[in-house]
C-alpha atoms as a PDB file:
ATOM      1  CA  UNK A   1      80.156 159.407  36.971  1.00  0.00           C
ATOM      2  CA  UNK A   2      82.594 161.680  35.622  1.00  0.00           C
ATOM      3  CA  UNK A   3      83.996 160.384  32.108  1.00  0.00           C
ATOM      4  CA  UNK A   4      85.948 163.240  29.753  1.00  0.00           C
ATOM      5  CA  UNK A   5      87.020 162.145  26.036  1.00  0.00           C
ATOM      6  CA  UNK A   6      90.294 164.195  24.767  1.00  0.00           C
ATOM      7  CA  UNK A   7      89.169 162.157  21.446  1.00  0.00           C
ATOM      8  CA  UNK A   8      86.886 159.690  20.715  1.00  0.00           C
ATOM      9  CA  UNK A   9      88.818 156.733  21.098  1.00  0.00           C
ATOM     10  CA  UNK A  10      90.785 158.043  24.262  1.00  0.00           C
ATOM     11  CA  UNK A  11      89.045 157.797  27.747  1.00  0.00           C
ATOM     12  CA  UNK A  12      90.166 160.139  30.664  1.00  0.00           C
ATOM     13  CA  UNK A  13      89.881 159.082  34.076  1.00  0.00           C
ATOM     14  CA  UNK A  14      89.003 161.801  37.300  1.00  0.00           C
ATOM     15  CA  UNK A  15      91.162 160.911  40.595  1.00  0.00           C
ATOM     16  CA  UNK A  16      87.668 159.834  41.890  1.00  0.00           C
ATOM     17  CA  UNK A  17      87.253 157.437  39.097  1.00  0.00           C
ATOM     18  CA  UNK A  18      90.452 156.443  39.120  1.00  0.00           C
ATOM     19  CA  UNK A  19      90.477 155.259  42.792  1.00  0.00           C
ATOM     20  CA  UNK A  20      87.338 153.585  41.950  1.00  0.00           C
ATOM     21  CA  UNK A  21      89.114 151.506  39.183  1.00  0.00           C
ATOM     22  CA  UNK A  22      92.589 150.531  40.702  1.00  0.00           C
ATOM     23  CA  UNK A  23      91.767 150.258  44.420  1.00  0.00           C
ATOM     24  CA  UNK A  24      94.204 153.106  45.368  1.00  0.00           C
ATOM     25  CA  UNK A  25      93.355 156.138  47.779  1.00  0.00           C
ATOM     26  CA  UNK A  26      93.183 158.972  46.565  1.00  0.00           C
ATOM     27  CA  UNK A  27      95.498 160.497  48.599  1.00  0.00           C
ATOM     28  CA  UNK A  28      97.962 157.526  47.202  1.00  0.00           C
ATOM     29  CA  UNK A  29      97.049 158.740  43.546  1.00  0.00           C
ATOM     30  CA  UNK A  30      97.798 162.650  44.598  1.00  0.00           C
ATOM     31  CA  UNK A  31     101.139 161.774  45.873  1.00  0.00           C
ATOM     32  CA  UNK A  32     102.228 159.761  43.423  1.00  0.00           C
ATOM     33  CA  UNK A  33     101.688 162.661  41.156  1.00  0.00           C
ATOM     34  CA  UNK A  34     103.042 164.833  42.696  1.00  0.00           C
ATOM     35  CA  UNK A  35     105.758 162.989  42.814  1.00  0.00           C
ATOM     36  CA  UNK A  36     106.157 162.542  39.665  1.00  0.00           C
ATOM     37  CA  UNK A  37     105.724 158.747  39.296  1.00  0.00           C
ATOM     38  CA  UNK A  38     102.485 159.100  36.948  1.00  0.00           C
ATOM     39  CA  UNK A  39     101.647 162.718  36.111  1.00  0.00           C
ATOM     40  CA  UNK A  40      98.454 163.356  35.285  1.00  0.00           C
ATOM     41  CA  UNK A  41      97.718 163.257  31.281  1.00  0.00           C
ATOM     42  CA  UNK A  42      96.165 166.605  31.195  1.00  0.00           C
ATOM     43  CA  UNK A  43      94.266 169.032  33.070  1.00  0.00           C
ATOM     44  CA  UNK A  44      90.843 169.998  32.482  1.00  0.00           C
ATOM     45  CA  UNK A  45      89.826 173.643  31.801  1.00  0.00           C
ATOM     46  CA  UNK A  46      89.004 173.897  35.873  1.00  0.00           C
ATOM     47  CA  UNK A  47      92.723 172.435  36.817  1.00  0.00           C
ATOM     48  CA  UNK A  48      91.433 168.931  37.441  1.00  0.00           C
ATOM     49  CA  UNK A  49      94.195 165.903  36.907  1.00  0.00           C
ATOM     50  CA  UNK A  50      92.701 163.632  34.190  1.00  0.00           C
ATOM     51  CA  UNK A  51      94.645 160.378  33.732  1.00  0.00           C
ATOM     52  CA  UNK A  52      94.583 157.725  30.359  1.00  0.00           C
ATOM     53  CA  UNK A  53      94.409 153.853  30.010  1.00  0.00           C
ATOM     54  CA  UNK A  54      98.543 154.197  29.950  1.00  0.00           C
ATOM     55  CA  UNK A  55      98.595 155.983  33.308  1.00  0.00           C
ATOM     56  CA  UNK A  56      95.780 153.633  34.484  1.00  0.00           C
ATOM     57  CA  UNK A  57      98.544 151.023  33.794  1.00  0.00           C
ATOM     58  CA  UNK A  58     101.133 152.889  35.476  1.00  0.00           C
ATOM     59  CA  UNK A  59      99.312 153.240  38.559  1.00  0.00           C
ATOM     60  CA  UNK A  60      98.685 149.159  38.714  1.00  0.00           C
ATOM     61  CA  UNK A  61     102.614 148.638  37.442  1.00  0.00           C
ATOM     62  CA  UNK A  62     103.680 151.072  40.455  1.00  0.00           C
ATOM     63  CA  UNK A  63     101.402 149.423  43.173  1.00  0.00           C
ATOM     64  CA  UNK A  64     102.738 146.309  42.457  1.00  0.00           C
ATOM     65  CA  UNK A  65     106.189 147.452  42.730  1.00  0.00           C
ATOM     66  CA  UNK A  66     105.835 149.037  46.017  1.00  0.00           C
ATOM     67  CA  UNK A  67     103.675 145.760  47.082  1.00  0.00           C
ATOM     68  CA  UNK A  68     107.021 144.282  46.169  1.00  0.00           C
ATOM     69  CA  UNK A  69     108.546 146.610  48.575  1.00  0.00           C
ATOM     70  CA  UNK A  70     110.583 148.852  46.070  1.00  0.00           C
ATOM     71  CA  UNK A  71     110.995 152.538  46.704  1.00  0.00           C
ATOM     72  CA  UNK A  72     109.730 155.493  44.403  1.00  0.00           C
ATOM     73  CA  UNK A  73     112.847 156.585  43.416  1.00  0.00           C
ATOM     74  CA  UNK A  74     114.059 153.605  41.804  1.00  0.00           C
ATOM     75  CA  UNK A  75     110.300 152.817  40.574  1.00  0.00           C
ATOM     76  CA  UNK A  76     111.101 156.017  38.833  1.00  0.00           C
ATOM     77  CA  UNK A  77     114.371 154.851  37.263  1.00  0.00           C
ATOM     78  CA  UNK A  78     112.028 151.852  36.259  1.00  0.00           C
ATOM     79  CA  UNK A  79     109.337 154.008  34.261  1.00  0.00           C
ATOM     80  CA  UNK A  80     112.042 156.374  32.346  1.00  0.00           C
ATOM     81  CA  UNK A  81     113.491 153.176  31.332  1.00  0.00           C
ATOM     82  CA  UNK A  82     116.699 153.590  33.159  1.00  0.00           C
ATOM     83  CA  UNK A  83     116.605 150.634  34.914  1.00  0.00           C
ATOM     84  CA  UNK A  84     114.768 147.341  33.631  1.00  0.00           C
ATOM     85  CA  UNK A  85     112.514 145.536  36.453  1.00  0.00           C
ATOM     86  CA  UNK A  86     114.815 142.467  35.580  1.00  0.00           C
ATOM     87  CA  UNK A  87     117.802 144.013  37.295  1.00  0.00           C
ATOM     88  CA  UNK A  88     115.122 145.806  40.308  1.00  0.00           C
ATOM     89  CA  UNK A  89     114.141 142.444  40.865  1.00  0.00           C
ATOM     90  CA  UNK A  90     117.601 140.416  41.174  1.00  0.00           C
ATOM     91  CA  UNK A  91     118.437 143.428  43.492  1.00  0.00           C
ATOM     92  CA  UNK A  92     115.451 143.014  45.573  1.00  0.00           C
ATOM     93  CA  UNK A  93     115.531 139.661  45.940  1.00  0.00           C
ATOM     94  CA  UNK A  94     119.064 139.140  47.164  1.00  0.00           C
ATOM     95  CA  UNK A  95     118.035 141.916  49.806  1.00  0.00           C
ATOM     96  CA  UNK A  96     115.169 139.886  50.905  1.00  0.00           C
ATOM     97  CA  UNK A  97     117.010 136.751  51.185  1.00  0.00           C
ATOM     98  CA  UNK A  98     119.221 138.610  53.651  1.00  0.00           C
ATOM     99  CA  UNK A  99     116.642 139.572  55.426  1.00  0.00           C
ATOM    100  CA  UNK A 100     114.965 136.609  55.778  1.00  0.00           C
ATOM    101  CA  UNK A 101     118.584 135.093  56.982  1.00  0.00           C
ATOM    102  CA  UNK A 102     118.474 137.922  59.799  1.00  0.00           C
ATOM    103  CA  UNK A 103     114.451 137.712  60.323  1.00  0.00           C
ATOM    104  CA  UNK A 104     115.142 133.420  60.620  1.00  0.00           C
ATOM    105  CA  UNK A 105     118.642 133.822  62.664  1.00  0.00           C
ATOM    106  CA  UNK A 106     116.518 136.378  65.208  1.00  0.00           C
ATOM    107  CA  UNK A 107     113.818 133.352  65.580  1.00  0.00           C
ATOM    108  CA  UNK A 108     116.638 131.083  66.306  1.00  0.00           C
ATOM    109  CA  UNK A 109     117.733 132.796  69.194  1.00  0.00           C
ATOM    110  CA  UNK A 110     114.802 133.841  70.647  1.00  0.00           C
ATOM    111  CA  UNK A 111     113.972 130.123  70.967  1.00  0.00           C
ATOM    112  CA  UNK A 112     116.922 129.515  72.210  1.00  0.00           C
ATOM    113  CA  UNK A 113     116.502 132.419  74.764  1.00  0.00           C
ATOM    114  CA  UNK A 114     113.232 130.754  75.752  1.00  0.00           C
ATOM    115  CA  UNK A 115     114.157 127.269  76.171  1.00  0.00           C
ATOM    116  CA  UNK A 116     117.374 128.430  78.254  1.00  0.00           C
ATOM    117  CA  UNK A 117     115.249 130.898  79.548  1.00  0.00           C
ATOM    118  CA  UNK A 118     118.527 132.942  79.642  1.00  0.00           C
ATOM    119  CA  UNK A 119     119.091 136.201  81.862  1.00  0.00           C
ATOM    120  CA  UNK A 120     118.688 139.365  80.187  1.00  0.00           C
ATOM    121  CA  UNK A 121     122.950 139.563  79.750  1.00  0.00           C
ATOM    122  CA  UNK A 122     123.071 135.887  78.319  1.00  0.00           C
ATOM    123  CA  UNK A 123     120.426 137.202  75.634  1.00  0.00           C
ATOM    124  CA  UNK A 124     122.212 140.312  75.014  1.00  0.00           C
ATOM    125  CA  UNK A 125     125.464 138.462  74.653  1.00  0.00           C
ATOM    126  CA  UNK A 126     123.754 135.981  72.515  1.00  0.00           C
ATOM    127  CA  UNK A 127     121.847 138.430  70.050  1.00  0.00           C
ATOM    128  CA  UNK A 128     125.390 140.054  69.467  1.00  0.00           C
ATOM    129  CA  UNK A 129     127.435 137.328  68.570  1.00  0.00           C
ATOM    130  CA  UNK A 130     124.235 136.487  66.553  1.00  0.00           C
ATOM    131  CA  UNK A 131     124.302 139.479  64.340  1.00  0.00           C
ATOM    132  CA  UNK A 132     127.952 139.505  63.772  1.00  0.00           C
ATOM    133  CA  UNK A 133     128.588 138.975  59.595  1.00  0.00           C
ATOM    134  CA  UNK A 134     130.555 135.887  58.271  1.00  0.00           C
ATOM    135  CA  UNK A 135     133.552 137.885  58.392  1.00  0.00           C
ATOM    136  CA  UNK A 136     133.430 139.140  61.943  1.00  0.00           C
ATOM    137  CA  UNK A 137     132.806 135.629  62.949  1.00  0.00           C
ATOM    138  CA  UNK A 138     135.505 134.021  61.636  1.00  0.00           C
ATOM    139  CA  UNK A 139     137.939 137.377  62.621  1.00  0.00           C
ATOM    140  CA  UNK A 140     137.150 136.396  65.866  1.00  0.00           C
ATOM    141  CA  UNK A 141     138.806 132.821  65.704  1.00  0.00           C
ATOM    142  CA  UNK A 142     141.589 133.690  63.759  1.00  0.00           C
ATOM    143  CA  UNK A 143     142.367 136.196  66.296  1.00  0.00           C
ATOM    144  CA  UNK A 144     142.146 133.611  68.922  1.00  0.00           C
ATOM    145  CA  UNK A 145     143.735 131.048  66.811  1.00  0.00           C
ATOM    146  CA  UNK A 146     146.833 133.658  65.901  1.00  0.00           C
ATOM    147  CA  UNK A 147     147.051 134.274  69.336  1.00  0.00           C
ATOM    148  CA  UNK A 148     147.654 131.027  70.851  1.00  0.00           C
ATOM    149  CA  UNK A 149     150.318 130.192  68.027  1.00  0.00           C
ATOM    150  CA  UNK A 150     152.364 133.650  68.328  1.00  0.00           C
ATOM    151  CA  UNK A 151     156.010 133.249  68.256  1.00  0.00           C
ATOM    152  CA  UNK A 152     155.534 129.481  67.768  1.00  0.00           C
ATOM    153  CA  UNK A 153     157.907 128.045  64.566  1.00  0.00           C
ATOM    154  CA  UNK A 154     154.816 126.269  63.020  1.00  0.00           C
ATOM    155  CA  UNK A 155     155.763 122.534  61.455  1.00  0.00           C
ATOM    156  CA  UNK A 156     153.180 121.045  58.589  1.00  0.00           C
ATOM    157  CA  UNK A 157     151.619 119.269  61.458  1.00  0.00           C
ATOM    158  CA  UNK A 158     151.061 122.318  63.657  1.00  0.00           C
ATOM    159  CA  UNK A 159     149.835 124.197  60.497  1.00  0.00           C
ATOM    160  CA  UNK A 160     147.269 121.552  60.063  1.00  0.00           C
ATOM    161  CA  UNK A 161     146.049 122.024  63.513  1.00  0.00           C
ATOM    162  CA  UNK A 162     145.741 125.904  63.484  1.00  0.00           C
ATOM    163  CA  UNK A 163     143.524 125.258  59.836  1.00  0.00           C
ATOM    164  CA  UNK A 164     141.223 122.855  61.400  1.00  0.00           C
ATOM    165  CA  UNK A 165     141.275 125.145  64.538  1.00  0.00           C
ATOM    166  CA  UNK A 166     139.950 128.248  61.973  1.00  0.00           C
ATOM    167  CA  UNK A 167     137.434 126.109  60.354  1.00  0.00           C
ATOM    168  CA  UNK A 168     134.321 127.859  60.381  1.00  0.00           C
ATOM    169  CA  UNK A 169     131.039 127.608  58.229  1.00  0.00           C
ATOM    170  CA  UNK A 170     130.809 131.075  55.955  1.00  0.00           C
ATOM    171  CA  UNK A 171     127.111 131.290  56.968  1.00  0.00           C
ATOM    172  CA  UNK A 172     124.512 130.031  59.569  1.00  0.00           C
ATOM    173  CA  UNK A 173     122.083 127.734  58.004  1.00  0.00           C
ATOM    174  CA  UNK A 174     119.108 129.718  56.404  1.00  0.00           C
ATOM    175  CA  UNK A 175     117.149 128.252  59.513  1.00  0.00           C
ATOM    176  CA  UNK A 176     119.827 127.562  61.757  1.00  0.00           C
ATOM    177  CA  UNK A 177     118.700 125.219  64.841  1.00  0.00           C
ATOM    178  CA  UNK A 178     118.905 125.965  68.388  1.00  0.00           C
ATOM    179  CA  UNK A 179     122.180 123.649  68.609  1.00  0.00           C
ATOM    180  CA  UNK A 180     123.694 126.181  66.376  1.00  0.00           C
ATOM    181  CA  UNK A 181     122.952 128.972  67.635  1.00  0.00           C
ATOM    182  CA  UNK A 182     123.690 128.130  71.320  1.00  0.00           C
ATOM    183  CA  UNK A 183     127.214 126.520  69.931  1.00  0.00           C
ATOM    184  CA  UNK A 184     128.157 130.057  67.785  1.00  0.00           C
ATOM    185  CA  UNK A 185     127.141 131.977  71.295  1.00  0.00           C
ATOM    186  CA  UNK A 186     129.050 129.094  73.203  1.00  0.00           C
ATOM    187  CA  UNK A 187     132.206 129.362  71.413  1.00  0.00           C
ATOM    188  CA  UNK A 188     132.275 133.388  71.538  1.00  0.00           C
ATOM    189  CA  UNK A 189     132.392 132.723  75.129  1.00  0.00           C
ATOM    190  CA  UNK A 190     134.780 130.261  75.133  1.00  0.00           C
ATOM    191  CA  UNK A 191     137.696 131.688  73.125  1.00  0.00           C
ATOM    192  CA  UNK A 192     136.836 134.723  75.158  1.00  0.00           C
ATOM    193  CA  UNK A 193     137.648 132.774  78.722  1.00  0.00           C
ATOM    194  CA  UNK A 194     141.472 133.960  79.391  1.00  0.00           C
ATOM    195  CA  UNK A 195     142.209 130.753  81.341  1.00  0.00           C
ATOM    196  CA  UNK A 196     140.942 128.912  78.335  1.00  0.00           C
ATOM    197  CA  UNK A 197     142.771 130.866  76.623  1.00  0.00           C
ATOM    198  CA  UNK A 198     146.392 130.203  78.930  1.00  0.00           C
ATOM    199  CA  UNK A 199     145.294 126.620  79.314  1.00  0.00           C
ATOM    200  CA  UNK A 200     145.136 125.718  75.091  1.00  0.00           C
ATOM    201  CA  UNK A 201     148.532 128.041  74.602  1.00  0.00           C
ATOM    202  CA  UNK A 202     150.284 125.346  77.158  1.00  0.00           C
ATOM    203  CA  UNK A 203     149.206 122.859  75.208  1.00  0.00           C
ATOM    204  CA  UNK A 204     150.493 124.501  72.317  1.00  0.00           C
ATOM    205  CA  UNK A 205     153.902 125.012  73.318  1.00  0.00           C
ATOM    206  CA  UNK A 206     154.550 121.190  74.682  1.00  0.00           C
ATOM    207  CA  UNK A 207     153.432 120.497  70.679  1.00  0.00           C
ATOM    208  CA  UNK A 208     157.493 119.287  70.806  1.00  0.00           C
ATOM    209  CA  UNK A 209     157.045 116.822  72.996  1.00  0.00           C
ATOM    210  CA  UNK A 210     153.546 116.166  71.664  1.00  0.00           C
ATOM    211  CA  UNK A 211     153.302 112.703  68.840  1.00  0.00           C
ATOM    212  CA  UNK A 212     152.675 113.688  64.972  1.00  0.00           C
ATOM    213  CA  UNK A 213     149.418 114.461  64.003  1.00  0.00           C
ATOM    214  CA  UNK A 214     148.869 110.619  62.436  1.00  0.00           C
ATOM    215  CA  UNK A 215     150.357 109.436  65.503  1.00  0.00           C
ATOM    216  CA  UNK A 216     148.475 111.231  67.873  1.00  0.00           C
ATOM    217  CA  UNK A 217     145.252 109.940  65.965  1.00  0.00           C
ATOM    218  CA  UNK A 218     146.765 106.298  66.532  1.00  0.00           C
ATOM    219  CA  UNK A 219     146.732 106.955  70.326  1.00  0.00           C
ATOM    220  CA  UNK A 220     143.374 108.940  70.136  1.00  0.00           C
ATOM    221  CA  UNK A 221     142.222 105.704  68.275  1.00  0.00           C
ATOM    222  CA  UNK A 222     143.894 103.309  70.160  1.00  0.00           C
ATOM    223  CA  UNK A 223     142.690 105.345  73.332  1.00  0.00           C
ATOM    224  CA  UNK A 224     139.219 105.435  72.799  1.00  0.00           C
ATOM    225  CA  UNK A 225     139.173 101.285  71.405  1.00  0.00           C
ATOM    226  CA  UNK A 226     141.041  99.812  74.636  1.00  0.00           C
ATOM    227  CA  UNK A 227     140.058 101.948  77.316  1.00  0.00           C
ATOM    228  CA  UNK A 228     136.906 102.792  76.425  1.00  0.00           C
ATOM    229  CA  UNK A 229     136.078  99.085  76.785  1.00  0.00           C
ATOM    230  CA  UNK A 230     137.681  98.604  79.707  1.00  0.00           C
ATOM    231  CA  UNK A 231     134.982 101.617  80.715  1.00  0.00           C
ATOM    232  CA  UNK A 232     132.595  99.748  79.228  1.00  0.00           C
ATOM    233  CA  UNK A 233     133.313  96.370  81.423  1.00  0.00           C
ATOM    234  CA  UNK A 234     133.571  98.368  84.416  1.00  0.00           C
ATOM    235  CA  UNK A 235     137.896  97.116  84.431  1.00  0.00           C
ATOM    236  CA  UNK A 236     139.632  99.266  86.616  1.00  0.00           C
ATOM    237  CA  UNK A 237     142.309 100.807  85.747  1.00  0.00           C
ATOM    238  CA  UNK A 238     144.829  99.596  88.662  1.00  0.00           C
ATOM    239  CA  UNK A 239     143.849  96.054  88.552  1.00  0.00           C
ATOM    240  CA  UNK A 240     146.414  93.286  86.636  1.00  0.00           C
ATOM    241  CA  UNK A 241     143.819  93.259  83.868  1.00  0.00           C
ATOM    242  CA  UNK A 242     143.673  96.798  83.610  1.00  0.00           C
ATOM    243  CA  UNK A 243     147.819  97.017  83.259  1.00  0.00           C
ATOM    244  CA  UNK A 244     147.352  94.166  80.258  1.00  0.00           C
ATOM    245  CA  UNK A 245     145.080  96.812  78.393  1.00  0.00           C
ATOM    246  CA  UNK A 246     147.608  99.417  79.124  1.00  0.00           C
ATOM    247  CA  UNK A 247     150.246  97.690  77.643  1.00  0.00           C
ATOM    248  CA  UNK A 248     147.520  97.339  74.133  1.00  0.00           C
ATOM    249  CA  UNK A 249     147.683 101.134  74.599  1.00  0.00           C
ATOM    250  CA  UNK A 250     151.331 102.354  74.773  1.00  0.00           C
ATOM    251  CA  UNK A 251     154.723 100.935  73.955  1.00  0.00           C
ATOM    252  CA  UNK A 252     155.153  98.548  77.160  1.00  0.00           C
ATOM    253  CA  UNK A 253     158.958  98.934  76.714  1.00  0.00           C
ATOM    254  CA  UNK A 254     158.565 102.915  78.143  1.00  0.00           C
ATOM    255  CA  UNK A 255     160.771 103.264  81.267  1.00  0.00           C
ATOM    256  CA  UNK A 256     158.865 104.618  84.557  1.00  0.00           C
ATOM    257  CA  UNK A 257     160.190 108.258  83.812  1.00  0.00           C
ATOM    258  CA  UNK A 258     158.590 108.108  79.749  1.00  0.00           C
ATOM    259  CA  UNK A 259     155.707 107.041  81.704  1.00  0.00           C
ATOM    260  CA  UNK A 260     155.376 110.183  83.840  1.00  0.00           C
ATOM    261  CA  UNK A 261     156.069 112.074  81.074  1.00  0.00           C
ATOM    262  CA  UNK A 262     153.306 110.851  79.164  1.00  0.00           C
ATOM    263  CA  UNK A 263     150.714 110.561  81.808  1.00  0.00           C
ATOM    264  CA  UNK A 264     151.621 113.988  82.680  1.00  0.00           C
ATOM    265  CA  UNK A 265     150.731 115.060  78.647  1.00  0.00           C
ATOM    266  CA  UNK A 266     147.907 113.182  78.570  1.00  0.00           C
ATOM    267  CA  UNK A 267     147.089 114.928  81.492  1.00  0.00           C
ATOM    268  CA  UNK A 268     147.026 118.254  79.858  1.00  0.00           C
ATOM    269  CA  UNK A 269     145.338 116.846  76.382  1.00  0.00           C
ATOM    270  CA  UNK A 270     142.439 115.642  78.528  1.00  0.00           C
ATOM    271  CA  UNK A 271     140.665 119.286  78.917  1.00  0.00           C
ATOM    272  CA  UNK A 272     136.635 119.319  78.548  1.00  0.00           C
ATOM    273  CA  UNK A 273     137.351 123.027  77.453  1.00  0.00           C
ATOM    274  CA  UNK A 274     139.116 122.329  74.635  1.00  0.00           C
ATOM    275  CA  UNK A 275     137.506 119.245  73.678  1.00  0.00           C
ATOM    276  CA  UNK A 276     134.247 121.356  73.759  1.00  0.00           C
ATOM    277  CA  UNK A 277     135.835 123.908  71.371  1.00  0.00           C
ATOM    278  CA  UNK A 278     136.653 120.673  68.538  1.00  0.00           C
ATOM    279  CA  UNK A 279     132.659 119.516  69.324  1.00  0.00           C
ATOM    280  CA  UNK A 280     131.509 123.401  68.899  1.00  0.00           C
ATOM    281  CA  UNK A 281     133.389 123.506  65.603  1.00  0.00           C
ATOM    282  CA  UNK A 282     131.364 120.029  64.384  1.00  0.00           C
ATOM    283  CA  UNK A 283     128.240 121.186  65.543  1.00  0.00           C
ATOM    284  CA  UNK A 284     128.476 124.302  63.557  1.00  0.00           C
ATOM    285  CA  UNK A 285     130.127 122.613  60.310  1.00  0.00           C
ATOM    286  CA  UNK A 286     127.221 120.161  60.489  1.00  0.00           C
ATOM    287  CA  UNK A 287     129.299 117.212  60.583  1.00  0.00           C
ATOM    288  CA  UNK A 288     128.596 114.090  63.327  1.00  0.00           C
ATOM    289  CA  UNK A 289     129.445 115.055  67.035  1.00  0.00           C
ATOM    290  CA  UNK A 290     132.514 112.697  67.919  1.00  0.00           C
ATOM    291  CA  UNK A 291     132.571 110.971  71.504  1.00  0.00           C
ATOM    292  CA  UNK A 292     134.167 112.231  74.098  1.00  0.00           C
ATOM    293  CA  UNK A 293     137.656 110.759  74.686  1.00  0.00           C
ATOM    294  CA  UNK A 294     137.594 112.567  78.331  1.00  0.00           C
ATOM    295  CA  UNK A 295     136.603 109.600  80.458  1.00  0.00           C
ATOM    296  CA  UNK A 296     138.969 107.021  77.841  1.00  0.00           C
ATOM    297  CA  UNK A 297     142.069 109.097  78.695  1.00  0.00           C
ATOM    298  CA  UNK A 298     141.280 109.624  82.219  1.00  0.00           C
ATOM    299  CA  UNK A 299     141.275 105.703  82.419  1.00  0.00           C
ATOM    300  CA  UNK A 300     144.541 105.919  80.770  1.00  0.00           C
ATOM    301  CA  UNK A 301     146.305 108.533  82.920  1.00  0.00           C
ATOM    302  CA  UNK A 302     144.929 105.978  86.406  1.00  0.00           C
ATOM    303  CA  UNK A 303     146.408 103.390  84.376  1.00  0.00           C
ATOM    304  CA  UNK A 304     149.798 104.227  84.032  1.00  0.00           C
ATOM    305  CA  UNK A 305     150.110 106.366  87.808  1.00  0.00           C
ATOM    306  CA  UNK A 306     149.170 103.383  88.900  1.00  0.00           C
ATOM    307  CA  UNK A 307     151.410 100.772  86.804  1.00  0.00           C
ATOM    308  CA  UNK A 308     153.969 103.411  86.211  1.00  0.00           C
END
């Protein structure tokens, strides 16, 4: 074994030996040299790179860096001082949680690709919308959003609507579940369906006719309590009991043409479509899925074509 002594107290270490004592190749040690991470301390007589406790120290500082996955260069900025591992670190670790976030969103949809066991265009469509950033997310339903409301006087109540209709969660969870994932690819889709589209702008534009937003959550209420029970005891909507229920429902007093006018807006309100863009929008906000008030209004429209 090779050992050279520039003094007494101050040992010099060959490449060989060097390898030997950190665990490093030594075609690692040669090209972080020449690189000029850690420079050899000296040379000997015969040109040979000799290296000192500090460079031994160096080497095992820059290995763990680059364990950490941090490049040369800025290990570099590191050593002259330029940088403190503090700040390398912070950086470093806000990349990797982004990665992890893309490495833990890719997971997501692969499981969801397997489970669906989707066609190579659903997966393509899916790992797309999947990689899109907060921002192009969200651009996406405000563009849809701006478009069904163009040229439309908004009132506070319509306002209200278009927020809720924009709200969007900033992120995916960390580890978002399959639910979420299929709902973000889902909802792409959806305000991406023109007839959608045309069939949510119609509702839109009868918002004149259409009750107050408390109001209309009195009906929705009132709606779901009455005739969803009557669903619930199998009543049918033409029968004398069912026209008693109506009458719980809506103003009895409403002549035969209000009547037709209603059923006719209920009519409209009652789309799966839409009601699956309001459940997309929970799912994704992590809030409770609501029940469907499809099969409630339904039993309200029979109702009053057939007590009208």
């Amino acid at each position: 074994m090779q050992i050279l002594l520039v003094s007494d107290s101050t040992e010099l270490y060959t490449i060989g030996r060097l390898a030997r004592r950190t665990g490093l190749s030594v075609h690692t040690i040669r090209f972080w040299s020449d690189s000029g991470v850690v420079p050899p301390t000296v040379r000997s007589t015969g040109g040979y790179r000799l290296y000192d406790a500090t460079a031994v120290a160096r080497f095992d500082l820059v290995r763990t860096l680059r364990e950490l996955g941090i490049g040369l260069e800025t290990i570099q900025e590191i050593l002259a001082r330029q940088i403190t591992v503090a700040e390398v670190a912070e950086t470093h670790a806000r990349a990797l949680d982004a990665e992890i976030r893309t490495l833990k969103l890719r997971r997501a949809v692969l499981r969801t690709v397997a489970r669906h066991r989707s066609t190579t265009e659903e997966t393509l469509i899916m790992h797309k919308f999947a990689q899109l950033s907060a921002q192009e997310r969200q651009q996406v339903i405000d563009d849809f959003v701006e478009g069904l409301f163009a040229g439309i006087d908004l009132d506070d109540d319509a306002m209200i609507v278009a927020g809720w209709m924009r709200e969007l969660p900033g992120e995916l969870p960390d580890d978002p579940t399959p639910d979420q994932v299929d709902a973000w690819v889902e909802l792409a889709e959806l305000v991406a369906d023109e007839d959608f589209r045309l069939r949510l702008r119609k509702i839109v534009l009868s918002g004149s006719s259409e009750p107050q937003v408390e109001a209309g959550f009195d009906l929705r209420r009132l709606v779901l309590e009455k005739a969803g029970r009557a669903l619930a005891d199998k009543i049918a909507p033409e029968s004398a009991e069912g026209g008693l229920i109506l009458g719980r429902i809506i103003e009895p007093r409403l002549s035969a043409g209000e009547r037709a006018e209603l059923r006719e807006r209920l009519r409209i309100l009652a789309d799966a479509q839409v009601e699956r863009y309001w459940l997309l929008l929970s799912v994704l906000n992590d809030r409770e899925p609501f029940p469907s008030v499809i099969p409630a209004f339904n039993w309200v429209i029979a109702a009053l074509r057939a007590h009208g």
